[in-house]
Each structure stands twice: as structure tokens, then as C-alpha cells.
PDB file of N, CA and C in Angstrom:
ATOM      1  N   UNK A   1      19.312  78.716 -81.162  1.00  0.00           N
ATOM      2  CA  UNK A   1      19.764  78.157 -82.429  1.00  0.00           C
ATOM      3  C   UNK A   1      19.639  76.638 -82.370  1.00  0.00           C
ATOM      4  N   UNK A   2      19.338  76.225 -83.639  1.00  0.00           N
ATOM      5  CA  UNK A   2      19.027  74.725 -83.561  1.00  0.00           C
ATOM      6  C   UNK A   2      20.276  74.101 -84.244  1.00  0.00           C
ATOM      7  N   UNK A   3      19.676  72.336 -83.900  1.00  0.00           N
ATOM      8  CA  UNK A   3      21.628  71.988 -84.283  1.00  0.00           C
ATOM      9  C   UNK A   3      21.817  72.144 -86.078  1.00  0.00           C
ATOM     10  N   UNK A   4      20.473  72.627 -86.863  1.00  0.00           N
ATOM     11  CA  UNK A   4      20.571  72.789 -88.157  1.00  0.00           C
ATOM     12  C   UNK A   4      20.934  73.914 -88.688  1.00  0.00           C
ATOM     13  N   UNK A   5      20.677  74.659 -87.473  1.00  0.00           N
ATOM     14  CA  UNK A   5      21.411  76.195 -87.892  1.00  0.00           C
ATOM     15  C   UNK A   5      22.649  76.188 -87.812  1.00  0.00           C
ATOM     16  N   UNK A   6      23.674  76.610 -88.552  1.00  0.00           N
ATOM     17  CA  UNK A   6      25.301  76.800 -87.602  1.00  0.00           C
ATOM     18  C   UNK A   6      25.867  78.418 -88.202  1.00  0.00           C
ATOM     19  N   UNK A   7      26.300  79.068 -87.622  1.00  0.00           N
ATOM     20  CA  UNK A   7      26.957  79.851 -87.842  1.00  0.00           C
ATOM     21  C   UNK A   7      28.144  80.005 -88.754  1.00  0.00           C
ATOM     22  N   UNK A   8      28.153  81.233 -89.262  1.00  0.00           N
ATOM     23  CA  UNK A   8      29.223  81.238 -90.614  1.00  0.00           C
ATOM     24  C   UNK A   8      30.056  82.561 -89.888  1.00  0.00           C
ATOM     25  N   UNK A   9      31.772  82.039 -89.914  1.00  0.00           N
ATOM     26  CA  UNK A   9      32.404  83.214 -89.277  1.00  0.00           C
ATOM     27  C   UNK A   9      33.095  83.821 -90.810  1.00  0.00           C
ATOM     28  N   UNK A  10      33.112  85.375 -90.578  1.00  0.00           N
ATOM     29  CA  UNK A  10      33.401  86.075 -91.455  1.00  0.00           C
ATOM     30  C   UNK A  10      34.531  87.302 -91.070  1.00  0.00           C
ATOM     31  N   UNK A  11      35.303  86.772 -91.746  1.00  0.00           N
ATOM     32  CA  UNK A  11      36.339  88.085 -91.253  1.00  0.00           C
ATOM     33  C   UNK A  11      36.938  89.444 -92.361  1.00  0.00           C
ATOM     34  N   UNK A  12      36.854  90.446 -91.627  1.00  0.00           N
ATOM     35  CA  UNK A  12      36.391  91.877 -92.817  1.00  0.00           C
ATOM     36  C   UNK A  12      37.628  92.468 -92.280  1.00  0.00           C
ATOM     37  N   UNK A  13      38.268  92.965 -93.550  1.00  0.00           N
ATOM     38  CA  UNK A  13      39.283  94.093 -93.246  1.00  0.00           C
ATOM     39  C   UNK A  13      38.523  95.722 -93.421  1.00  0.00           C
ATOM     40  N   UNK A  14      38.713  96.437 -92.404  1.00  0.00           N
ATOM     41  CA  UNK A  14      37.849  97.903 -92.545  1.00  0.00           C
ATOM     42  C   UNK A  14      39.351  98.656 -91.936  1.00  0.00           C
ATOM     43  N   UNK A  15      38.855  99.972 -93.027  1.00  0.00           N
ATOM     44  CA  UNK A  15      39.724 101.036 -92.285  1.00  0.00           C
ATOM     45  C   UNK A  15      39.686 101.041 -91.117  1.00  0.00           C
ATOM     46  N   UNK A  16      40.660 102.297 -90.503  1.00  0.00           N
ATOM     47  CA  UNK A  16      40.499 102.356 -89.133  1.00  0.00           C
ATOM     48  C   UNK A  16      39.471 103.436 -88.758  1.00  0.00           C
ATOM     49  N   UNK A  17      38.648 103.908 -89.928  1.00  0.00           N
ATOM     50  CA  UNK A  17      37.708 105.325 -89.941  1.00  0.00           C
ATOM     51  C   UNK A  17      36.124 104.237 -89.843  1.00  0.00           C
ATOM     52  N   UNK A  18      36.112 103.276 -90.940  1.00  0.00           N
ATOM     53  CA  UNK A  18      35.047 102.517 -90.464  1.00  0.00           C
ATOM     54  C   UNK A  18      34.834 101.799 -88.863  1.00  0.00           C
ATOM     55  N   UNK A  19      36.274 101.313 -88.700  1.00  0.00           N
ATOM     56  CA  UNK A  19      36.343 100.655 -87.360  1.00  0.00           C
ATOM     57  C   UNK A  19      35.639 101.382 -86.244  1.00  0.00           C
ATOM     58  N   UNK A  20      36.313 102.961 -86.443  1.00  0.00           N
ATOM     59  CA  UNK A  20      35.703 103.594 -85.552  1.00  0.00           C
ATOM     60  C   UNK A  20      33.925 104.381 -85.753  1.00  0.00           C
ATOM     61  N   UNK A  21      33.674 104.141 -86.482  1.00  0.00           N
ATOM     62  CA  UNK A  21      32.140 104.303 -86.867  1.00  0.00           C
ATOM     63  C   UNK A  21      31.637 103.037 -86.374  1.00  0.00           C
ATOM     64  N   UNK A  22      32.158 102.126 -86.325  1.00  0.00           N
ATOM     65  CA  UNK A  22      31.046 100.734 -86.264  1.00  0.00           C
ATOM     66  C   UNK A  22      31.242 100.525 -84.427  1.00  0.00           C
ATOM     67  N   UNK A  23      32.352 100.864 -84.329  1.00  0.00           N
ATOM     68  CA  UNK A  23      32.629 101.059 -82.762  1.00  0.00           C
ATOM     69  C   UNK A  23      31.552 102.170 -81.913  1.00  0.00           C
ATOM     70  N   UNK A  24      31.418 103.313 -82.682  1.00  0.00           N
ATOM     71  CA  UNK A  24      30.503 104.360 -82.341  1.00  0.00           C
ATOM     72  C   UNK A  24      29.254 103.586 -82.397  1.00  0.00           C
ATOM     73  N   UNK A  25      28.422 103.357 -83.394  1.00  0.00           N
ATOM     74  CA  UNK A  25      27.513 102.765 -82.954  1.00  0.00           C
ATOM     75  C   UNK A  25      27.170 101.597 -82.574  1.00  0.00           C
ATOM     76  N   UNK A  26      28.125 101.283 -82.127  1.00  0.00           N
ATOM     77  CA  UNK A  26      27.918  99.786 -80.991  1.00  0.00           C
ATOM     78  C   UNK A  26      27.607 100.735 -79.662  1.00  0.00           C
ATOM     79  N   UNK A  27      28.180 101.645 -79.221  1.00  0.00           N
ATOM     80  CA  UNK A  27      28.524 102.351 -77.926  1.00  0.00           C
ATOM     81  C   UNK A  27      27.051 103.562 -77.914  1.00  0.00           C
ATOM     82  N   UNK A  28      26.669 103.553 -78.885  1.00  0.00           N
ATOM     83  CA  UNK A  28      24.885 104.695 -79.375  1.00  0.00           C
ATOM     84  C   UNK A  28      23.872 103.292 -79.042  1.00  0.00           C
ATOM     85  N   UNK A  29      24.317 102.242 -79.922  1.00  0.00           N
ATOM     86  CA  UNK A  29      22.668 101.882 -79.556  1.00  0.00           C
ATOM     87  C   UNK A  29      23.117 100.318 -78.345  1.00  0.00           C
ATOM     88  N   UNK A  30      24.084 100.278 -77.639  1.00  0.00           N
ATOM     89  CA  UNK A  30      24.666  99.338 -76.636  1.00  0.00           C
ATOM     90  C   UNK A  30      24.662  98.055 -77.233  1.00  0.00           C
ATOM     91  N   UNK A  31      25.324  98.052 -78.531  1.00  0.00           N
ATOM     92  CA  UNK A  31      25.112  96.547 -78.751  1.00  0.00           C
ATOM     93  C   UNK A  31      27.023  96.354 -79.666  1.00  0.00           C
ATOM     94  N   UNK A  32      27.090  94.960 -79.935  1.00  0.00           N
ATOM     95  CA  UNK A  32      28.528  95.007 -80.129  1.00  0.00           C
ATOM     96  C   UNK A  32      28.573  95.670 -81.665  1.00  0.00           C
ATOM     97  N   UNK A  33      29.423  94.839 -82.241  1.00  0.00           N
ATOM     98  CA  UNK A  33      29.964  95.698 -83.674  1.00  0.00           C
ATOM     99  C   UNK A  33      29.326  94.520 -84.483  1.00  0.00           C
ATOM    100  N   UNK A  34      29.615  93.207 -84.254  1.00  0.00           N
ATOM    101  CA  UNK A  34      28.540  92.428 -85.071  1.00  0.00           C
ATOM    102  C   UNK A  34      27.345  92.691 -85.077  1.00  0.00           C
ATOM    103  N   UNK A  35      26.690  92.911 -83.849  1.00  0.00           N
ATOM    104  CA  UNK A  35      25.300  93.501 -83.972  1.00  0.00           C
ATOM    105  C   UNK A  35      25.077  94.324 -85.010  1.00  0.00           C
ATOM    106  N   UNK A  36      25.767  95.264 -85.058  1.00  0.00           N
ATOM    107  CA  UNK A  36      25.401  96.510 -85.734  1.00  0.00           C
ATOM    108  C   UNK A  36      25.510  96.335 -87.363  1.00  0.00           C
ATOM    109  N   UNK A  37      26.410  94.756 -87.172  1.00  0.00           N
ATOM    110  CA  UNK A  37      26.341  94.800 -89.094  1.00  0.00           C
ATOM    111  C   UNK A  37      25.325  93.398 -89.228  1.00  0.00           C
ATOM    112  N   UNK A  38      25.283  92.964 -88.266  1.00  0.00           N
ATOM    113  CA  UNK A  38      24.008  92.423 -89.042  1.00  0.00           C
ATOM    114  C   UNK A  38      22.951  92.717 -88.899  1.00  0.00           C
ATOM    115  N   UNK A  39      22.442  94.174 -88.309  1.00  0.00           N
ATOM    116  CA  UNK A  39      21.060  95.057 -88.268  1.00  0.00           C
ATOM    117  C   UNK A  39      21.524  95.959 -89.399  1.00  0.00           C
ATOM    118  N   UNK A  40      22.724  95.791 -90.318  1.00  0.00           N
ATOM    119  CA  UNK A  40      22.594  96.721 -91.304  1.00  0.00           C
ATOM    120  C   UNK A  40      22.460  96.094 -92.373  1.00  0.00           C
ATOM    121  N   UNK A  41      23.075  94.985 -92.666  1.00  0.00           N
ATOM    122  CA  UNK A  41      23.084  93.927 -93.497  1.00  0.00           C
ATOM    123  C   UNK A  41      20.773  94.048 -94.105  1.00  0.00           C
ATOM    124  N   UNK A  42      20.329  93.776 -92.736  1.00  0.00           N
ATOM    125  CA  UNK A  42      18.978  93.626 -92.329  1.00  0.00           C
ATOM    126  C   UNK A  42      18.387  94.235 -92.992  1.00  0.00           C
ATOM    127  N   UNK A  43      18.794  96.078 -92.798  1.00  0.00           N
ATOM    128  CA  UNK A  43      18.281  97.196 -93.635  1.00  0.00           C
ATOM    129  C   UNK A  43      18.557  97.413 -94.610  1.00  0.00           C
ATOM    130  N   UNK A  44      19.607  97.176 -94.715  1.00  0.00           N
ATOM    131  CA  UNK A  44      19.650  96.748 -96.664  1.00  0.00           C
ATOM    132  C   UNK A  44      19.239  95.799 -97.425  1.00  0.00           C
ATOM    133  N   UNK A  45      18.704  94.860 -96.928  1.00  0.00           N
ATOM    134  CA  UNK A  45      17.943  93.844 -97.713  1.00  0.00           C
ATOM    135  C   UNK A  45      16.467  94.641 -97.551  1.00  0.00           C
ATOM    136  N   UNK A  46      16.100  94.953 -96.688  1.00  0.00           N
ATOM    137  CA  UNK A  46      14.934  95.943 -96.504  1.00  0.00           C
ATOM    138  C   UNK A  46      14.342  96.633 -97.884  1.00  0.00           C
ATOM    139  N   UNK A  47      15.588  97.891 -97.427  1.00  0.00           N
ATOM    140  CA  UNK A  47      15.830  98.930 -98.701  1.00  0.00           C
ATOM    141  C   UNK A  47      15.742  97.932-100.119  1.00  0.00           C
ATOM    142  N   UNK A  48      16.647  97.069-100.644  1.00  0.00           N
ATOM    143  CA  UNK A  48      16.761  96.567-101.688  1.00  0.00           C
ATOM    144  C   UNK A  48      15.080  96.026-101.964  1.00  0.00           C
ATOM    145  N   UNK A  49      14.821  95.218-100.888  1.00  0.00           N
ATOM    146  CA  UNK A  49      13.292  94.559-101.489  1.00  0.00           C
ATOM    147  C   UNK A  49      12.404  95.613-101.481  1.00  0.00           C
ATOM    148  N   UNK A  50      12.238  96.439-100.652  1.00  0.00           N
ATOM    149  CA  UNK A  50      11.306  97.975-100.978  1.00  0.00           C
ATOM    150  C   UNK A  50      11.803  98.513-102.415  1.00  0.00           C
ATOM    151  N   UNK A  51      12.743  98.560-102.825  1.00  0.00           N
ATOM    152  CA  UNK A  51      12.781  99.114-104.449  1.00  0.00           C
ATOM    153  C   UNK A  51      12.309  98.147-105.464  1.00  0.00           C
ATOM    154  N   UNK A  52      12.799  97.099-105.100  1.00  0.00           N
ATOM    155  CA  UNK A  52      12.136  95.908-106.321  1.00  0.00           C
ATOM    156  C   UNK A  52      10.853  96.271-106.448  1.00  0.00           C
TER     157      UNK A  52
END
């Protein structure tokens, strides 16, 4: 990361049924729980620009 990039912290209230889904696949594909939402975040911009 460069010093022009900076990070934006974001804090999410989730059930405790999501918690444990996002926990599950942190522990399926070995990566944390942020990982996993910003590789979903990813695929949904995906999905969205594939329909446009």
C-alpha cells in the first residue's frame, strides 16, 4: 500500500447466524472474515457489472 492509499475501517453489526457463516468460510477457504467480505463485496460488483 502506498502512502496515498489509506484504509477505511468499517464496523458492521451481523447476527450471530451471519457471524457464524462468515466465520465458516473464513475456516473453508483459510482466510479471515474480512477477507471473505471483501472477496464478496468483489463478486458482487462482478455480478452487478455482468448484468449492466
Amino acid at each position: 500500500m502506498t502512502d496515498t492509499q489509506k484504509m477505511v475501517r468499517l464496523n458492521l453489526d451481523l447476527s450471530p447466524e451471519l457471524n457464524q457463516i462468515l466465520d465458516g468460510l473464513g475456516n473453508k477457504i483459510g482466510t479471515s472474515k474480512g477477507d471473505v467480505l471483501r472477496q464478496a463485496i468483489t463478486l458482487m460488483q462482478i455480478m452487478v457489472i455482468t448484468k449492466e
